[in-house]
C-alpha atoms as a PDB file:
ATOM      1  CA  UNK A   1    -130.372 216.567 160.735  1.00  0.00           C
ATOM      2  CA  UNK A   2    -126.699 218.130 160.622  1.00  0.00           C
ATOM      3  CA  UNK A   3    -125.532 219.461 163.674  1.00  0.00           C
ATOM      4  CA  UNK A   4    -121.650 220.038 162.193  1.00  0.00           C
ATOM      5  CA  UNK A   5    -123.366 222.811 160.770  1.00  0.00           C
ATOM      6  CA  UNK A   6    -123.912 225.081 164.077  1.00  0.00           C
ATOM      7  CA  UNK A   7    -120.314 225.516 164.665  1.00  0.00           C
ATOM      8  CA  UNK A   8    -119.420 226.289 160.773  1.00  0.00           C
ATOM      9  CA  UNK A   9    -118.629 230.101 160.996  1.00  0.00           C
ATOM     10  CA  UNK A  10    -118.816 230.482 157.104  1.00  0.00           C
ATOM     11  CA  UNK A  11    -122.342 230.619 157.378  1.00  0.00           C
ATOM     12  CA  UNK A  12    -124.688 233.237 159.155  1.00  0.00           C
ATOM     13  CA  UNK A  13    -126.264 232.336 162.149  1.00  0.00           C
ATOM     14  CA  UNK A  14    -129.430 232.183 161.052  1.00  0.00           C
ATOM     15  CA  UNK A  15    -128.465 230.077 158.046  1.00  0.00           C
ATOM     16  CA  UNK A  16    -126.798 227.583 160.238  1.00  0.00           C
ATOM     17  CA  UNK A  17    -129.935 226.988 161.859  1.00  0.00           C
ATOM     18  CA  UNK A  18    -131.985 226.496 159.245  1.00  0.00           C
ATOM     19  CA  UNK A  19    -129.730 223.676 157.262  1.00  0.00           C
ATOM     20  CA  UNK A  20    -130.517 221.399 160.373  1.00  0.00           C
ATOM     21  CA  UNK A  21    -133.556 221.047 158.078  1.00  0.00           C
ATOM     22  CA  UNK A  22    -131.897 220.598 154.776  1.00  0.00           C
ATOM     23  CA  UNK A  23    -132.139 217.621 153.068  1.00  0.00           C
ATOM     24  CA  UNK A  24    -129.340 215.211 153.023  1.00  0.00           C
ATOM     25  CA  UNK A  25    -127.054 214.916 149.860  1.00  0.00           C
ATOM     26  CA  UNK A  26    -129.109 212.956 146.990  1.00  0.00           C
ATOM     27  CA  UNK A  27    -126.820 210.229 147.053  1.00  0.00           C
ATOM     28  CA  UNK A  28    -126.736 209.513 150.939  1.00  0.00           C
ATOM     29  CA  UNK A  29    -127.763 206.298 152.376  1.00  0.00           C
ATOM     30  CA  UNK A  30    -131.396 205.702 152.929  1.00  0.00           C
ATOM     31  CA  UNK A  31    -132.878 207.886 155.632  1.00  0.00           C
ATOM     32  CA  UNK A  32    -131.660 206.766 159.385  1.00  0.00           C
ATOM     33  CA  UNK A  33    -132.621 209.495 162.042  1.00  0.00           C
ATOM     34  CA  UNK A  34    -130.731 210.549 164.551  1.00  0.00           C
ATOM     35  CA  UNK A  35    -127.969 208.388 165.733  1.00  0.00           C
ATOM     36  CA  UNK A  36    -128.271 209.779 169.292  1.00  0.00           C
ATOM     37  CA  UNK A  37    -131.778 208.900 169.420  1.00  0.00           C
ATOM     38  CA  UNK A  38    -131.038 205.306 168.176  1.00  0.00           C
ATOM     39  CA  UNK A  39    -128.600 204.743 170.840  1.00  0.00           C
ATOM     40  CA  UNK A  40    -130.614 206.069 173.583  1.00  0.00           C
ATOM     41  CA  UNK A  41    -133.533 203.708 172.589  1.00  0.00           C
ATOM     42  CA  UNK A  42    -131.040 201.002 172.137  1.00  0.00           C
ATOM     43  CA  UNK A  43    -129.906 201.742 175.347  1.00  0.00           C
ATOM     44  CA  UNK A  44    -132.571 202.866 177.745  1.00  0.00           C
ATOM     45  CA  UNK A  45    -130.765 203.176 181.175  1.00  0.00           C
ATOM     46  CA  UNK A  46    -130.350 206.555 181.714  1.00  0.00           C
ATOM     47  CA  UNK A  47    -126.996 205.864 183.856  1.00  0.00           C
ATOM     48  CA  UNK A  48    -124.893 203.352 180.662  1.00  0.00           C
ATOM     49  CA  UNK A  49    -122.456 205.219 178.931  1.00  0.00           C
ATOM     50  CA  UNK A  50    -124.281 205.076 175.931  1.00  0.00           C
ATOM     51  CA  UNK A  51    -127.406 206.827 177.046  1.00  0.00           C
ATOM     52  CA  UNK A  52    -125.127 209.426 178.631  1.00  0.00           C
ATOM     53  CA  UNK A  53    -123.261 209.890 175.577  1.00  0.00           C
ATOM     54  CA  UNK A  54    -126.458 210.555 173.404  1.00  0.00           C
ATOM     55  CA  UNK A  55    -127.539 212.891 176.350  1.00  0.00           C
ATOM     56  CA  UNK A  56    -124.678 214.780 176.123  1.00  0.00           C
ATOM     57  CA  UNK A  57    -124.942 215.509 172.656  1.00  0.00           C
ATOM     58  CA  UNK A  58    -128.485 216.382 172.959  1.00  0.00           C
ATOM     59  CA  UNK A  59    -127.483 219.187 175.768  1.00  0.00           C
ATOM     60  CA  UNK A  60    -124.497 220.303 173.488  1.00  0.00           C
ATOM     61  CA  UNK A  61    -126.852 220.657 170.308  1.00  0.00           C
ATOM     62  CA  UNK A  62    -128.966 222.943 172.882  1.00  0.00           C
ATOM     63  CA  UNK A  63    -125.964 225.067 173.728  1.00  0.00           C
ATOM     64  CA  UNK A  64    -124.796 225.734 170.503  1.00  0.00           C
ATOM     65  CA  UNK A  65    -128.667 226.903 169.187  1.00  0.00           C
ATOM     66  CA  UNK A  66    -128.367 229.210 171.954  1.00  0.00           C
ATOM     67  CA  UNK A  67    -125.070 230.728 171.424  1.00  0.00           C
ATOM     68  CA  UNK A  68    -126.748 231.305 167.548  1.00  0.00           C
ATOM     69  CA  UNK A  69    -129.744 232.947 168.660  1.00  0.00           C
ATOM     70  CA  UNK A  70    -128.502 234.922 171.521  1.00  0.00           C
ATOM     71  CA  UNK A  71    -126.249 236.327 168.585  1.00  0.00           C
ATOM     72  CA  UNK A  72    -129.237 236.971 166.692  1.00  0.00           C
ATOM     73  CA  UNK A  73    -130.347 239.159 169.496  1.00  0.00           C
ATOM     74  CA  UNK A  74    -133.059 236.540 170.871  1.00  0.00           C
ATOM     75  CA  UNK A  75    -134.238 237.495 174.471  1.00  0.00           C
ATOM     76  CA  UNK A  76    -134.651 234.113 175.411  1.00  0.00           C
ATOM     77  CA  UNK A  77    -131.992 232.273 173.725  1.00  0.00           C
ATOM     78  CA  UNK A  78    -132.581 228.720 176.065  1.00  0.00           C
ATOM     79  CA  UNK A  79    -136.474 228.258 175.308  1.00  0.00           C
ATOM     80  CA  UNK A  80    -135.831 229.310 171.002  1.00  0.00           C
ATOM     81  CA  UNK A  81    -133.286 226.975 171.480  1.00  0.00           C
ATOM     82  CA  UNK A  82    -135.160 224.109 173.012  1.00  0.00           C
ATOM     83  CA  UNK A  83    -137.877 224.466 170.511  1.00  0.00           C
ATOM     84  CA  UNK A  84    -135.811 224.373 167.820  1.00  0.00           C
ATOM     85  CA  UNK A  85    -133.747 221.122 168.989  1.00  0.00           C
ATOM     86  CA  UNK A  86    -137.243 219.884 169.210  1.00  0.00           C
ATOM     87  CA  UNK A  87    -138.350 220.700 165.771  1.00  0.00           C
ATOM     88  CA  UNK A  88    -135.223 219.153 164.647  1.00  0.00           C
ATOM     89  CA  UNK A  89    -135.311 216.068 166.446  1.00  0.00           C
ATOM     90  CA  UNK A  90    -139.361 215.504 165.328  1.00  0.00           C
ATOM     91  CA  UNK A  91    -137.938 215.852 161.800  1.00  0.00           C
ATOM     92  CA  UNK A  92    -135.148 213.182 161.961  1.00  0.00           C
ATOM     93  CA  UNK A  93    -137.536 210.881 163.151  1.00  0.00           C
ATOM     94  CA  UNK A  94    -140.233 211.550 160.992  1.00  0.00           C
ATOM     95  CA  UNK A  95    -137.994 211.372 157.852  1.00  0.00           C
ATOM     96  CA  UNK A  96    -136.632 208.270 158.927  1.00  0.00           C
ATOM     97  CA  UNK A  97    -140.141 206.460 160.078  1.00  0.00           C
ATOM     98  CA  UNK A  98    -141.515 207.748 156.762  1.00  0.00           C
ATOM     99  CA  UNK A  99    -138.467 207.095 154.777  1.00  0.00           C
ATOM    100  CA  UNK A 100    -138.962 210.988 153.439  1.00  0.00           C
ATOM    101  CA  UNK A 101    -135.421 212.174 153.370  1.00  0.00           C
ATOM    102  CA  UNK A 102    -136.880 216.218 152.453  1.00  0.00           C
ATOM    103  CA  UNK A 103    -139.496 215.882 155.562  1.00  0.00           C
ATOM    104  CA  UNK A 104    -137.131 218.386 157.196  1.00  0.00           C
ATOM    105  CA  UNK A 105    -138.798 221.097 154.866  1.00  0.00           C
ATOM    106  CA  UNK A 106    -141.996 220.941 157.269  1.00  0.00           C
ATOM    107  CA  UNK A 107    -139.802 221.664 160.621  1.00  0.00           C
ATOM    108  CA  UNK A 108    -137.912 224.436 158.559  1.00  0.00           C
ATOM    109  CA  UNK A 109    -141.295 226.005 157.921  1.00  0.00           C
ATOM    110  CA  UNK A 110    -141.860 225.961 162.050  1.00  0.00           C
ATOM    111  CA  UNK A 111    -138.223 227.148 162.430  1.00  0.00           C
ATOM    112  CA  UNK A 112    -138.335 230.004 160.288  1.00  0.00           C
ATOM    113  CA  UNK A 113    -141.518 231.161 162.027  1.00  0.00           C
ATOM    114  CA  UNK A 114    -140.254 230.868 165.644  1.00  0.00           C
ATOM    115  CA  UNK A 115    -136.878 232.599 164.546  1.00  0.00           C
ATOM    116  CA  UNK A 116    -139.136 235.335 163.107  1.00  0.00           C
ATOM    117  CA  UNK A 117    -141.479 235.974 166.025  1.00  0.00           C
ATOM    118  CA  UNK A 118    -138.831 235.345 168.575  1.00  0.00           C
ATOM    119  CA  UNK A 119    -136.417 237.975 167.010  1.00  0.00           C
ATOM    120  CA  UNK A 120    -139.338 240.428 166.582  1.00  0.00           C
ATOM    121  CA  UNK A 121    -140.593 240.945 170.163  1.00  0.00           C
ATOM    122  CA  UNK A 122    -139.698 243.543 172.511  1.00  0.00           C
ATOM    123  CA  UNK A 123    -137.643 242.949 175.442  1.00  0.00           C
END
């Protein structure tokens, strides 16, 4: 998962969405998740700074999905959002439980259906 990627403006809003499933670079290090969800399970209290940290991240991944999608003309920018987040987290994990650094391509599949029907409805 890349979340840099939601805040490049060289890249369409749509686009920038999507590449939170891309595969990492072939050389990367093995597969490792996300790094906010390690440190939240590292550090379970939901008050330590840690956990809060992670949180925050989390919340600020959320925002910027929505500012994408409400751009895209989405008419409910927060729940698109949330599912996508969602998709994206289940992928990190998954690649990194299964050690499949491309398992991204199954939540891009998801992604690119939810962005369809969500920017097809009527208000």
């Amino acid at each position: 998962m890349r979340p840099f990627v939601l805040i490049r403006e060289d890249i369409p809003p749509r686009d920038r969405i999507l590449k939170l499933f891309d595969q990492p670079v072939a050389d990367a290090a093995p597969v490792r998740g996300c790094p906010f969800i390690d440190a939240a399970a590292e550090f379970p209290d939901p008050e330590s700074a840690v956990h809060s940290y992670a949180r925050e991240q989390k919340l600020r991944m959320v925002q910027l999905i929505v500012a994408l999608v409400a751009e895209l003309g989405c008419h409910e920018p927060l729940s698109l959002a949330e599912q996508l987040a969602t998709l994206a987290d289940g992928a990190a994990s998954r690649a990194m439980v299964l050690d499949e650094a491309d398992y991204g391509r199954h939540a891009r599949a998801a992604a690119e259906v939810l962005l369809d029907q969500a920017l097809t409805r009527k208000s």
